[in-house]
C-alpha atoms as a PDB file:
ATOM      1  CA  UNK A   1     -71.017 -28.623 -16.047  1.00  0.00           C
ATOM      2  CA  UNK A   2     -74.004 -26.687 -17.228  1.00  0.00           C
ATOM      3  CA  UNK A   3     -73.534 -23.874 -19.947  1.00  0.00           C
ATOM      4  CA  UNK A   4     -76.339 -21.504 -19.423  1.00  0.00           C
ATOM      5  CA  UNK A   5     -75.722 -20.226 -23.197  1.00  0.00           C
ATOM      6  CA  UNK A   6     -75.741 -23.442 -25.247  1.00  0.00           C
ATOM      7  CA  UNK A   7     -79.349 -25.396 -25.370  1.00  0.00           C
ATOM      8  CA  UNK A   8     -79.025 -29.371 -24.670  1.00  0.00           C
ATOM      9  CA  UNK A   9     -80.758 -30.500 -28.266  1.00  0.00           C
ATOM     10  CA  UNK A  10     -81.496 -28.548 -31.159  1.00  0.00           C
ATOM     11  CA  UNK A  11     -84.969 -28.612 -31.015  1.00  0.00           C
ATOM     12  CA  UNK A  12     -85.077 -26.499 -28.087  1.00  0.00           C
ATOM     13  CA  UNK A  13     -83.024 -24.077 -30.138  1.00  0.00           C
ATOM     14  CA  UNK A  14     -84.124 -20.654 -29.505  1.00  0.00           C
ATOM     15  CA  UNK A  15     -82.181 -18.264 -31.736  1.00  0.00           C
ATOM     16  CA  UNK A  16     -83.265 -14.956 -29.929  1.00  0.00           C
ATOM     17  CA  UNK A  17     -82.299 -16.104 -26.466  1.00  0.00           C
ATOM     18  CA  UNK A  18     -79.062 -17.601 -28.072  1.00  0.00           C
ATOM     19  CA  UNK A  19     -77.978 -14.301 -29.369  1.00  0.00           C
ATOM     20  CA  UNK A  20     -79.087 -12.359 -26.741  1.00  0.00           C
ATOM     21  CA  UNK A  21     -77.009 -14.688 -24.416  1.00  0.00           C
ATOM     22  CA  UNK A  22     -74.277 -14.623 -27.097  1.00  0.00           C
ATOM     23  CA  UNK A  23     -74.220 -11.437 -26.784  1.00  0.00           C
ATOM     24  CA  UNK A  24     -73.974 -11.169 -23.197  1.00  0.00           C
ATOM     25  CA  UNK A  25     -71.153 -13.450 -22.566  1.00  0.00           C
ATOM     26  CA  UNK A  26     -69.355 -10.788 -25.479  1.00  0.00           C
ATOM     27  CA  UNK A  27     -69.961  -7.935 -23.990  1.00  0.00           C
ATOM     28  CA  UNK A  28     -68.933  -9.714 -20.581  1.00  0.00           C
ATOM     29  CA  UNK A  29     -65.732 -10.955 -21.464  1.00  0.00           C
ATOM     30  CA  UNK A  30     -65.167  -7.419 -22.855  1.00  0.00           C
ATOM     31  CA  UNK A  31     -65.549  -6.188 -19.923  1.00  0.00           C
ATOM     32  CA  UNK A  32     -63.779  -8.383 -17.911  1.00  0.00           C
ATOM     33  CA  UNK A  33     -60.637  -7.670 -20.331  1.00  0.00           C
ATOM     34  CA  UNK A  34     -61.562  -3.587 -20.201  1.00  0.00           C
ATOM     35  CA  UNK A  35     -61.518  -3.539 -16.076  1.00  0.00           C
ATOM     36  CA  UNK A  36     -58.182  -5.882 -16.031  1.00  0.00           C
ATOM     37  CA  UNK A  37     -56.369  -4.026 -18.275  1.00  0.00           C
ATOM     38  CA  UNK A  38     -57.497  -0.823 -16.163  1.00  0.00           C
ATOM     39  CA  UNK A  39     -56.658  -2.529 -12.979  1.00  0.00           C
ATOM     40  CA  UNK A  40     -53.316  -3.320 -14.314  1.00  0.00           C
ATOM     41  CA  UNK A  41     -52.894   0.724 -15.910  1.00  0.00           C
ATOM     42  CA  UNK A  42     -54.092   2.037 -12.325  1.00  0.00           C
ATOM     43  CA  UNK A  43     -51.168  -0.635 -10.154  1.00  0.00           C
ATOM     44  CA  UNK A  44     -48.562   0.264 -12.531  1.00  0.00           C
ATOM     45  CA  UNK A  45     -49.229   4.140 -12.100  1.00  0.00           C
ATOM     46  CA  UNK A  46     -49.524   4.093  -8.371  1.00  0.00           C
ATOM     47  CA  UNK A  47     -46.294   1.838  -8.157  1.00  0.00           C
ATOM     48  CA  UNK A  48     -44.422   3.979 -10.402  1.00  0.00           C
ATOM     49  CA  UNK A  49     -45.666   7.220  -8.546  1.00  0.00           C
ATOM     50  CA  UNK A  50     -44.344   5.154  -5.043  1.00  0.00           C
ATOM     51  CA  UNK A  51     -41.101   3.553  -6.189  1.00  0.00           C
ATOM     52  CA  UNK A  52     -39.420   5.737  -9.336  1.00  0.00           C
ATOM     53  CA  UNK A  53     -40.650   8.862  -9.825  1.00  0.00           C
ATOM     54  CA  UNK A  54     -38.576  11.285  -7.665  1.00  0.00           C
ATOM     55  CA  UNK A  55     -41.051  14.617  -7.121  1.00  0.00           C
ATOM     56  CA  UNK A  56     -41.637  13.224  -3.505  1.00  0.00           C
ATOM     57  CA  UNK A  57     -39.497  11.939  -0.442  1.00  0.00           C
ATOM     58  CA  UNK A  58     -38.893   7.999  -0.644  1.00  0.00           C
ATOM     59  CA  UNK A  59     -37.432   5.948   1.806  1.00  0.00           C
ATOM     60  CA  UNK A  60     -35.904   3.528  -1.514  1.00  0.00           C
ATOM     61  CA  UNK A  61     -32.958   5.209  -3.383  1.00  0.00           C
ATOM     62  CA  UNK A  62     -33.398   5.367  -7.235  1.00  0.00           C
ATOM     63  CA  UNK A  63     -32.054   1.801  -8.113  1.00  0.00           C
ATOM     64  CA  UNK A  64     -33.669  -0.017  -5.339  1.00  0.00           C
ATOM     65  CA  UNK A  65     -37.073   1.184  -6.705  1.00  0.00           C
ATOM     66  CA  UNK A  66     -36.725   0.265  -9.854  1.00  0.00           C
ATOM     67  CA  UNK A  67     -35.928  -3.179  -9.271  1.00  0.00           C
ATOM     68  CA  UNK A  68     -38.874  -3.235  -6.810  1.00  0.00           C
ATOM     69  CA  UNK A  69     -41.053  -1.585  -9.533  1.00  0.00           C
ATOM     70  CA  UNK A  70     -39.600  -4.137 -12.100  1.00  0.00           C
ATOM     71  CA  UNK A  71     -40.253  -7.041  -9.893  1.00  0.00           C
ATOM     72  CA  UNK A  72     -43.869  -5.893  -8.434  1.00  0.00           C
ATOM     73  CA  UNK A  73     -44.709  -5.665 -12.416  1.00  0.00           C
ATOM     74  CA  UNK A  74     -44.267  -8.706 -12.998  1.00  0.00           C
ATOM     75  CA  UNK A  75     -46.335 -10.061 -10.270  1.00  0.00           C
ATOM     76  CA  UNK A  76     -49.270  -8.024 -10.818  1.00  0.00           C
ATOM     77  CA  UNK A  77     -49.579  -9.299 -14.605  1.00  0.00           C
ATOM     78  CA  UNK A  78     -49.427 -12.724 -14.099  1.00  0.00           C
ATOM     79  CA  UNK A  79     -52.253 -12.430 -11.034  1.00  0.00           C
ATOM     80  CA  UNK A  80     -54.530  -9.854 -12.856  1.00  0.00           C
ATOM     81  CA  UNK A  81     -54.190 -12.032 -15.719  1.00  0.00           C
ATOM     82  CA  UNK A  82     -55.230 -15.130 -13.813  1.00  0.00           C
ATOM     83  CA  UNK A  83     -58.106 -13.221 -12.275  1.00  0.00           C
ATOM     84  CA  UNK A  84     -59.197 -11.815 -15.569  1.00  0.00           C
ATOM     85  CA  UNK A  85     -58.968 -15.662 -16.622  1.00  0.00           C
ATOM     86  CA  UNK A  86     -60.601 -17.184 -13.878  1.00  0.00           C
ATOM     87  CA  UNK A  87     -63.922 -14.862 -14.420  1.00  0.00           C
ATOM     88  CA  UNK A  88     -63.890 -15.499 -18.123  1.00  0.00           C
ATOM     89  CA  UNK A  89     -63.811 -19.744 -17.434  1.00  0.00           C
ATOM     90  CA  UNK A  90     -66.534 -19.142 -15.151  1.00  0.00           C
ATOM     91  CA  UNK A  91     -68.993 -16.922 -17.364  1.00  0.00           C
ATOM     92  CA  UNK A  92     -68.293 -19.450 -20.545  1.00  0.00           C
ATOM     93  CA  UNK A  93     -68.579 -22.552 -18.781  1.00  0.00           C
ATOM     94  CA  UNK A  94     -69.873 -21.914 -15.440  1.00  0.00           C
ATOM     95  CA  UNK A  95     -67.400 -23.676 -13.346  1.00  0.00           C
ATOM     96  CA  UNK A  96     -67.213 -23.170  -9.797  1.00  0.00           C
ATOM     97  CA  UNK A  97     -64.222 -21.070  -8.907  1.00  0.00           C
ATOM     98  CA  UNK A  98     -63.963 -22.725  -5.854  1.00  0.00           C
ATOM     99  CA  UNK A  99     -63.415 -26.051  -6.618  1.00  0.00           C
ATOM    100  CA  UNK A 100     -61.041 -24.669  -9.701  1.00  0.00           C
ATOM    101  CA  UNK A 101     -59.059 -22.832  -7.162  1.00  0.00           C
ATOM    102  CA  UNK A 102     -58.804 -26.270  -5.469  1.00  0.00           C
ATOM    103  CA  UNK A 103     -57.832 -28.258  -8.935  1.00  0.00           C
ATOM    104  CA  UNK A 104     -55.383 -25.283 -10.117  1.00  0.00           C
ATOM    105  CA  UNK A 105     -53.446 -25.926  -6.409  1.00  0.00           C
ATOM    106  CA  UNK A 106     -53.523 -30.028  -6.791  1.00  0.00           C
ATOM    107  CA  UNK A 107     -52.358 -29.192 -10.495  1.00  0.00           C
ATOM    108  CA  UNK A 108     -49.845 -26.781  -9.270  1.00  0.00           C
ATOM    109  CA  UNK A 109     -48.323 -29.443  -6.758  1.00  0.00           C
ATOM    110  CA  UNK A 110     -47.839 -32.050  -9.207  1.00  0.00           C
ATOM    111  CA  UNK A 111     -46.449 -29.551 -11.892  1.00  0.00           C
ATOM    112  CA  UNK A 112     -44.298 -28.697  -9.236  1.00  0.00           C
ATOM    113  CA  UNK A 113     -42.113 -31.838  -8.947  1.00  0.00           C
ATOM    114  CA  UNK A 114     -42.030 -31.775 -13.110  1.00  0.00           C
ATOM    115  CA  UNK A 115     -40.822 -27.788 -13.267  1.00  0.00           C
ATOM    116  CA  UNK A 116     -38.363 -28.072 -10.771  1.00  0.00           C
ATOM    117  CA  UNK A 117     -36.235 -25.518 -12.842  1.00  0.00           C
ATOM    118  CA  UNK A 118     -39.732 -22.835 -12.753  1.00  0.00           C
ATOM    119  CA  UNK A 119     -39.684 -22.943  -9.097  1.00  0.00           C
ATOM    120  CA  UNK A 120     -35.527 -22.593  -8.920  1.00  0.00           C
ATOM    121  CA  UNK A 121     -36.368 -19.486 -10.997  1.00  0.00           C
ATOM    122  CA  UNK A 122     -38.968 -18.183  -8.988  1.00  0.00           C
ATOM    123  CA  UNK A 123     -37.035 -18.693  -5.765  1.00  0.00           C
ATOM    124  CA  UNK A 124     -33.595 -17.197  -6.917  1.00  0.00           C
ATOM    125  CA  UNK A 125     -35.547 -14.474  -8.196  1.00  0.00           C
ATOM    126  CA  UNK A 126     -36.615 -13.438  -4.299  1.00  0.00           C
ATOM    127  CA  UNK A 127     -33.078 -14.234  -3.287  1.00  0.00           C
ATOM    128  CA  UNK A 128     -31.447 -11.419  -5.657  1.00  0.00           C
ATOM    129  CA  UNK A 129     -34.229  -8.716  -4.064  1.00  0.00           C
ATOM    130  CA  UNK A 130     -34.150  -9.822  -0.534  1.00  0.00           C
ATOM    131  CA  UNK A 131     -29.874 -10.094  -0.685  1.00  0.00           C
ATOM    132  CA  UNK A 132     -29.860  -7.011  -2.639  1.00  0.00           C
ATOM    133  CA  UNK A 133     -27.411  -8.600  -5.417  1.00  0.00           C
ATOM    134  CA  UNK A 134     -28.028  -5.858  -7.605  1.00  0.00           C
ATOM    135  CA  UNK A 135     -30.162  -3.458  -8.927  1.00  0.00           C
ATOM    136  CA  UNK A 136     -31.588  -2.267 -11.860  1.00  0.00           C
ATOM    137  CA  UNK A 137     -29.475   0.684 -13.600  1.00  0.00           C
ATOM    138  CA  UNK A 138     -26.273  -1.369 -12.481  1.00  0.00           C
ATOM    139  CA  UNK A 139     -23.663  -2.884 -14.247  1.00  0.00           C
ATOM    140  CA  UNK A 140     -23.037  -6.540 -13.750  1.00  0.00           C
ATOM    141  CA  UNK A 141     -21.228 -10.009 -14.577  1.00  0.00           C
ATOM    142  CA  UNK A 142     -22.804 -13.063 -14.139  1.00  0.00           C
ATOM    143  CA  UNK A 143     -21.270 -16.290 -16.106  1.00  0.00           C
ATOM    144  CA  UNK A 144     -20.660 -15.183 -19.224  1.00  0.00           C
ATOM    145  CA  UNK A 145     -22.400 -11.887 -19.615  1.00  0.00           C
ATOM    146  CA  UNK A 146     -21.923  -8.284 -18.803  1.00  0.00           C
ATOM    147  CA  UNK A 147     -24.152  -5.177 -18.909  1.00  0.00           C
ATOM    148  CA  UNK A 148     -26.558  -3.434 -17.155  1.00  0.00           C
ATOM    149  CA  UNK A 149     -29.444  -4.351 -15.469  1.00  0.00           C
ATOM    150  CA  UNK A 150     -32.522  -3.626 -17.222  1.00  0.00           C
ATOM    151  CA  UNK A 151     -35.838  -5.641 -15.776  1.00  0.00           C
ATOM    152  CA  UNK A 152     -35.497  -8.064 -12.749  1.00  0.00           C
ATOM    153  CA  UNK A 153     -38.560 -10.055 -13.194  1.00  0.00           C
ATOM    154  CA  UNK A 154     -40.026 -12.852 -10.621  1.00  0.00           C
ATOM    155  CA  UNK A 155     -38.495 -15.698 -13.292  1.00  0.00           C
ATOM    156  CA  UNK A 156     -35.738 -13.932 -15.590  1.00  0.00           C
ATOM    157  CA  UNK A 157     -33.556 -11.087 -15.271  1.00  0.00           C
ATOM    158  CA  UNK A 158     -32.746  -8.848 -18.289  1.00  0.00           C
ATOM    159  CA  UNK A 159     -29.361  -7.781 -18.952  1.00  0.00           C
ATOM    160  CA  UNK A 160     -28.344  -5.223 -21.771  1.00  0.00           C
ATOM    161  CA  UNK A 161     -25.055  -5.748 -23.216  1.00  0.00           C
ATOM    162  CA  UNK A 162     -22.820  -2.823 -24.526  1.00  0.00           C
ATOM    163  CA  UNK A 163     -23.288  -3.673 -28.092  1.00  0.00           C
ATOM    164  CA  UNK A 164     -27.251  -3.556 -27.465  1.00  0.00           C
ATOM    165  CA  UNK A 165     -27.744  -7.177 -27.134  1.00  0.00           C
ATOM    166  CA  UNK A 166     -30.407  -8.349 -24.727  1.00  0.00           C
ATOM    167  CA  UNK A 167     -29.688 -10.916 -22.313  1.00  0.00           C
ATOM    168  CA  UNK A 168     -32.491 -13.057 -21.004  1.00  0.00           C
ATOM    169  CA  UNK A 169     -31.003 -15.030 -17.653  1.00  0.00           C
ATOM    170  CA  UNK A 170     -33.164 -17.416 -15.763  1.00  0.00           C
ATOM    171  CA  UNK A 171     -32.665 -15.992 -12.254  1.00  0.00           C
ATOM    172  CA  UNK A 172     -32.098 -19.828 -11.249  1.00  0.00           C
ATOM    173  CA  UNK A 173     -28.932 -19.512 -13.383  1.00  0.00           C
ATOM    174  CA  UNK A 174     -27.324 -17.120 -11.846  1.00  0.00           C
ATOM    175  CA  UNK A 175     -25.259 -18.085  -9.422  1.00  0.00           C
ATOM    176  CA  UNK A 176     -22.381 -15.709  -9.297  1.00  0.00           C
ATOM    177  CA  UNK A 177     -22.484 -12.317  -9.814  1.00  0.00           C
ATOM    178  CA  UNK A 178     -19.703  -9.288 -10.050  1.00  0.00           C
ATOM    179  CA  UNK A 179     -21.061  -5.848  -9.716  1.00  0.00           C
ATOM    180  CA  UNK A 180     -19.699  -2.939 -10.766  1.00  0.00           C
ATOM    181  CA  UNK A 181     -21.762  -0.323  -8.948  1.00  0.00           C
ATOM    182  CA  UNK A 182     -21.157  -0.973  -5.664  1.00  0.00           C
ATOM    183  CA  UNK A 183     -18.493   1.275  -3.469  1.00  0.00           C
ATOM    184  CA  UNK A 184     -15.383   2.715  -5.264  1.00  0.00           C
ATOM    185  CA  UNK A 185     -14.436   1.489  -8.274  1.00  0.00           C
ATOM    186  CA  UNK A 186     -11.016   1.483  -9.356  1.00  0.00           C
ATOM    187  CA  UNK A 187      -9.734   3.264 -12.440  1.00  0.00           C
ATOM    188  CA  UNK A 188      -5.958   1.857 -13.822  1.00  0.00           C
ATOM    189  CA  UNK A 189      -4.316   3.608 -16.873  1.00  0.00           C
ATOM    190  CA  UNK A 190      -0.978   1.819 -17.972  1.00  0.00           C
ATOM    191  CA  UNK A 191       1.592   3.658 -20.140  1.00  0.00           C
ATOM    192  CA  UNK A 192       4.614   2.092 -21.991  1.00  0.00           C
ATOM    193  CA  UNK A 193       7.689   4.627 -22.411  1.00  0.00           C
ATOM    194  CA  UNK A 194      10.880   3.316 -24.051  1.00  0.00           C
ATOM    195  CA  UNK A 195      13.754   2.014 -22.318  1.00  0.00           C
ATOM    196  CA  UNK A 196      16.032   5.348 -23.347  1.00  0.00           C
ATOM    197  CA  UNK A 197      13.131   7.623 -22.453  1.00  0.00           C
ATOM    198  CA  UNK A 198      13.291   9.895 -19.312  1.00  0.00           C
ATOM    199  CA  UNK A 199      11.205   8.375 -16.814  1.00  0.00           C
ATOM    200  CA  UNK A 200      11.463  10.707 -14.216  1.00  0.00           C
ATOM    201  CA  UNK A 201      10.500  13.278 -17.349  1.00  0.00           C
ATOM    202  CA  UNK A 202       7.764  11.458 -18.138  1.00  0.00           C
ATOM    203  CA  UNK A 203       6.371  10.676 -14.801  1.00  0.00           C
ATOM    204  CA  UNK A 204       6.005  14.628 -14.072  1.00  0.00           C
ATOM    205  CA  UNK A 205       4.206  15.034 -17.079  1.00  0.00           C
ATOM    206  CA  UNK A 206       1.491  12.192 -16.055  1.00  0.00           C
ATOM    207  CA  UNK A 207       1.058  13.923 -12.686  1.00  0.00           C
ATOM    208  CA  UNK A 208       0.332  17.135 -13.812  1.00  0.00           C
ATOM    209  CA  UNK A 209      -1.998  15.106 -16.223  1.00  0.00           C
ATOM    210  CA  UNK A 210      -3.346  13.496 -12.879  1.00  0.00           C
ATOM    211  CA  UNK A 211      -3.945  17.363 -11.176  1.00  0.00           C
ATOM    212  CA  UNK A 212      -6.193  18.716 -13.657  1.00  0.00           C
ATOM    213  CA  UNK A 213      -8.247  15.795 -14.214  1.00  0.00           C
ATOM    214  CA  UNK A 214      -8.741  15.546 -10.635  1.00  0.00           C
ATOM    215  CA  UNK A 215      -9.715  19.004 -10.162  1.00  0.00           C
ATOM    216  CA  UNK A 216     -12.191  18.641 -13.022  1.00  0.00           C
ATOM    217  CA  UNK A 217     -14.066  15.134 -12.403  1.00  0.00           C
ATOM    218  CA  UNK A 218     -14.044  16.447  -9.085  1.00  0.00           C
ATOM    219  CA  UNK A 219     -17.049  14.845  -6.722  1.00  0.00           C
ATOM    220  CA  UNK A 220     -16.684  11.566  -9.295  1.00  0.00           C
ATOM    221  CA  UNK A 221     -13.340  11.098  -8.227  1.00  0.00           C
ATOM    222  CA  UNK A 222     -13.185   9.314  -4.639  1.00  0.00           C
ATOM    223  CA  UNK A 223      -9.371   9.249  -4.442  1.00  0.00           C
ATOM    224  CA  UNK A 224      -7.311  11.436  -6.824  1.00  0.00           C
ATOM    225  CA  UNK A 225      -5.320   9.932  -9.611  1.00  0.00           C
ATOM    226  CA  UNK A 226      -1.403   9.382  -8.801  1.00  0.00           C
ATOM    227  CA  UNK A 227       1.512   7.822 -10.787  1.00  0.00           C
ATOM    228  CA  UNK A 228       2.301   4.528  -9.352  1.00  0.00           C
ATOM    229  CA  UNK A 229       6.203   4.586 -11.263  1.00  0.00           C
ATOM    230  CA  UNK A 230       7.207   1.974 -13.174  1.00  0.00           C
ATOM    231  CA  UNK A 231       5.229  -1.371 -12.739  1.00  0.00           C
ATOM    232  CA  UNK A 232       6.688  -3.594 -14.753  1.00  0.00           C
ATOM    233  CA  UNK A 233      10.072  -4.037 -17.852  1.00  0.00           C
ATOM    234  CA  UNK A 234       8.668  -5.214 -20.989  1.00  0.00           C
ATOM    235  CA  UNK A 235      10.638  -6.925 -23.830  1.00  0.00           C
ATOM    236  CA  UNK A 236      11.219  -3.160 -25.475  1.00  0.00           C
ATOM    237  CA  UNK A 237       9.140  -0.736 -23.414  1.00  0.00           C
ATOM    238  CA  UNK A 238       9.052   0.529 -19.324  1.00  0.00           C
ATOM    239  CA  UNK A 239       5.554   0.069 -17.916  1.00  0.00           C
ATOM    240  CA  UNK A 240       4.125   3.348 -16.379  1.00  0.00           C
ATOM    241  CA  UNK A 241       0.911   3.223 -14.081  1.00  0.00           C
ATOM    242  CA  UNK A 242      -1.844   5.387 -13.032  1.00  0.00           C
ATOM    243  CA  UNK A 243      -4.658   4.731 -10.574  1.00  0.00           C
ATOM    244  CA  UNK A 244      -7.356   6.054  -9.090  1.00  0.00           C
ATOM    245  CA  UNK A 245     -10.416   5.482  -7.333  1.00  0.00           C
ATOM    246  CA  UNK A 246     -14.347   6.742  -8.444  1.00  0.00           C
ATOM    247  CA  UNK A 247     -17.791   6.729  -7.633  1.00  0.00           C
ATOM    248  CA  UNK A 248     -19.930   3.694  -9.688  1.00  0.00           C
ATOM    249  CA  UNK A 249     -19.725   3.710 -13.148  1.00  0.00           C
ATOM    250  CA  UNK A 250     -17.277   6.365 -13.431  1.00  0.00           C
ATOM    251  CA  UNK A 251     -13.508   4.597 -13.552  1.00  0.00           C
ATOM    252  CA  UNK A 252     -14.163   3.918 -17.233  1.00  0.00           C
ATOM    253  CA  UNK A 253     -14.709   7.724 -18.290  1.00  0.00           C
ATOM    254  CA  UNK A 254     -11.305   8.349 -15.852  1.00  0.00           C
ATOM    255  CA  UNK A 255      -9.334   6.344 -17.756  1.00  0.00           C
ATOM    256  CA  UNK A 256     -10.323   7.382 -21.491  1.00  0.00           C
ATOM    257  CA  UNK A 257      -9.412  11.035 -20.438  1.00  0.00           C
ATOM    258  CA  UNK A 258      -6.077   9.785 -18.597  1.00  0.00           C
ATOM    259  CA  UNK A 259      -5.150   8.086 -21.565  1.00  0.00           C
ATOM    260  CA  UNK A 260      -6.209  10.959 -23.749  1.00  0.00           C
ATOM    261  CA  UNK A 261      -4.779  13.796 -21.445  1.00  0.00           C
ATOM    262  CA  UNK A 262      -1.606  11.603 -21.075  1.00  0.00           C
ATOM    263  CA  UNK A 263      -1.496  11.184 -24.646  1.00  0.00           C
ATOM    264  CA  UNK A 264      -1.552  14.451 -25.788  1.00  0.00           C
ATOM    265  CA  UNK A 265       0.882  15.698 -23.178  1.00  0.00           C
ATOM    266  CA  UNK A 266       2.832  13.632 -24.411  1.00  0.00           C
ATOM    267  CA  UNK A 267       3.000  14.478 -27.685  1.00  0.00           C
ATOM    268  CA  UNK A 268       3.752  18.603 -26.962  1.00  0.00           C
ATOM    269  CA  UNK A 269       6.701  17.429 -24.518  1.00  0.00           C
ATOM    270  CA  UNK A 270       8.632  15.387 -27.078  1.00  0.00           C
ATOM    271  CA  UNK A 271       8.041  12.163 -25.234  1.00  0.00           C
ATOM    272  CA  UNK A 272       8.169   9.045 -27.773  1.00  0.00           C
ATOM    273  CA  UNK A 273       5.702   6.285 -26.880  1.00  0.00           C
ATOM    274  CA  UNK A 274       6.043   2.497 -28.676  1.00  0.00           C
ATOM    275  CA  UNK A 275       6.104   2.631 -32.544  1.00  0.00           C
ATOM    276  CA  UNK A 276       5.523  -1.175 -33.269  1.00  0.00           C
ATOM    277  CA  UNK A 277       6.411  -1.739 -36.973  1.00  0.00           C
ATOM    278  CA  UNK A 278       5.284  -4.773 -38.522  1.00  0.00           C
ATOM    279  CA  UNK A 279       8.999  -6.854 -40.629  1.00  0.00           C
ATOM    280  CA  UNK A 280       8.392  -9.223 -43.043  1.00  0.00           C
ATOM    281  CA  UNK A 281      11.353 -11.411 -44.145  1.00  0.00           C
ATOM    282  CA  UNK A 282      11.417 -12.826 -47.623  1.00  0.00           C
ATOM    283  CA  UNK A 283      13.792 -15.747 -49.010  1.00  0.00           C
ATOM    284  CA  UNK A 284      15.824 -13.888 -51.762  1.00  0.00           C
ATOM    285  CA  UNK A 285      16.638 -17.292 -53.834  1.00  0.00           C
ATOM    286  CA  UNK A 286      12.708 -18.404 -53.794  1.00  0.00           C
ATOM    287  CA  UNK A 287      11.843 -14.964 -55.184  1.00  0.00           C
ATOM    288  CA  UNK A 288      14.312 -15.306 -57.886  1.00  0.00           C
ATOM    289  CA  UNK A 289      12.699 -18.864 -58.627  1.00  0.00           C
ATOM    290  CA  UNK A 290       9.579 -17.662 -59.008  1.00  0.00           C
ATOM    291  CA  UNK A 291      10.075 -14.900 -61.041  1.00  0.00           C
ATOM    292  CA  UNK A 292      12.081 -17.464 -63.306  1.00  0.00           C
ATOM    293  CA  UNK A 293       9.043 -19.555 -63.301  1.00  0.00           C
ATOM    294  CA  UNK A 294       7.019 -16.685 -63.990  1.00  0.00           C
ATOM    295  CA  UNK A 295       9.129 -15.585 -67.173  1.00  0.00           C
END
């Protein structure tokens, strides 16, 4: 290995050459970081212009591109940053890229069979795009968590919980997934009514609920809300259902304003719903002890 910039002995020190090489290898490396960066800025843009922005006609819908965008993101880091690293190793030490190219593939085989769980990642990741498992903007299980998709990288996949929290999944770990953006979803509202209620009453009330909800949701709703009857006796209450069927994303907003609609209705028809009212028993001779005791 032969480093242009540093002399063999120190008698051969010169300290004007030194710093003008010095210098060099600075103003090189800044480059080299300047021109990746920009390389990196200019992909990005042209990716984003291809896959998400939505001025222009694209052949991917919305979601598709972003987890395209997402996952081409993440490629083009790690191999700008490689290059960008490659050029720098080369200047400072003047190795031949060639035969480091050659070493980093050896090296890569034998890390290979020692980060079997990398590769599982890597390979899982291409799986979820090519089998279309999801898509980022859509709302998932996998395991234990549930939220929306936020990144799918080319080794983890980034799921945002509803309370915020941010879920980083090795894409080799998922192995099942539930999605809940994918055809009709359905929306189920359930309504206890007490046994000496009207039921027939109450059921006209829910499905004139059911008609003005459905005419206002309108092209959300994929199969208008109707009053199943009763589904099921409780221990003190008559079960009452409602379902429906949406676009994505859009049973949980049907069934707040069912319940709220239903609610409400409710209340200006003089319909009771379950009061639960919390007993508690008390032994009448052990309060008399202890307030003897206490005296």
């Amino acid at each position: 290995m032969n480093v242009s910039w540093i002399p063999e002995t120190i008698s051969d020190l010169n300290w004007y050459k030194l710093g003008i090489d010095v210098l060099n290898t600075v103003l090189y490396l800044i480059v080299v970081i300047v021109v990746a960066r920009l390389a990196y800025g200019l992909a990005i843009y042209l990716l984003k212009r291809v896959l998400v922005d939505r001025k222009g006609k694209h052949l991917l819908d919305e979601r598709k591109g972003n987890t395209l965008f997402s996952l081409f993101r993440s490629l083009l880091f790690y191999l700008i940053s490689f290059t960008a690293l490659l050029y720098s190793l080369k200047r400072l030490f003047d190795i031949d890229t060639g035969a480091l190219l050659a070493s980093a593939s050896v090296l890569g085989v034998a890390l290979g069979f020692g980060s079997q769980s990398l590769v599982k990642d890597i390979i899982g990741g291409f799986f979820i795009l090519f089998e279309n498992q999801f898509s980022v903007g859509e709302t998932v299980k996998t395991g234990e968590f549930m939220g929306t998709i936020e990144e799918t990288g080319i080794r983890t996949t980034r799921i945002r919980a509803w309370g915020g929290e941010l879920h980083i999944i090795p894409n080799g770990s998922i192995t099942a997934v539930t999605n809940f953006s994918r055809g009709k979803m359905l929306a189920k509202v359930e309504i206890q009514i007490p046994y000496d209620e009207d039921l027939d009453r109450a059921m006209a009330v829910m499905s004139t609920v059911c008609e003005e909800v459905s005419a206002e949701f309108g092209e959300k709703i994929v199969e208008a809300p109707t009053v199943q009857g009763v589904t099921q006796f409780g221990e003190r209450n008559v079960v009452l259902r409602v379902v429906a069927f949406t676009q994505p994303d859009e049973q949980w907003g049907l069934e707040r304003e069912l319940r709220r609609r239903i609610h409400s209705s409710f209340l200006k028809e003089g319909i009771r719903t379950p009061q639960f009212q919390s007993v508690i028993m008390t032994d009448p001779l052990k309060s008399s002890f202890q307030d003897d005791k206490v005296r």
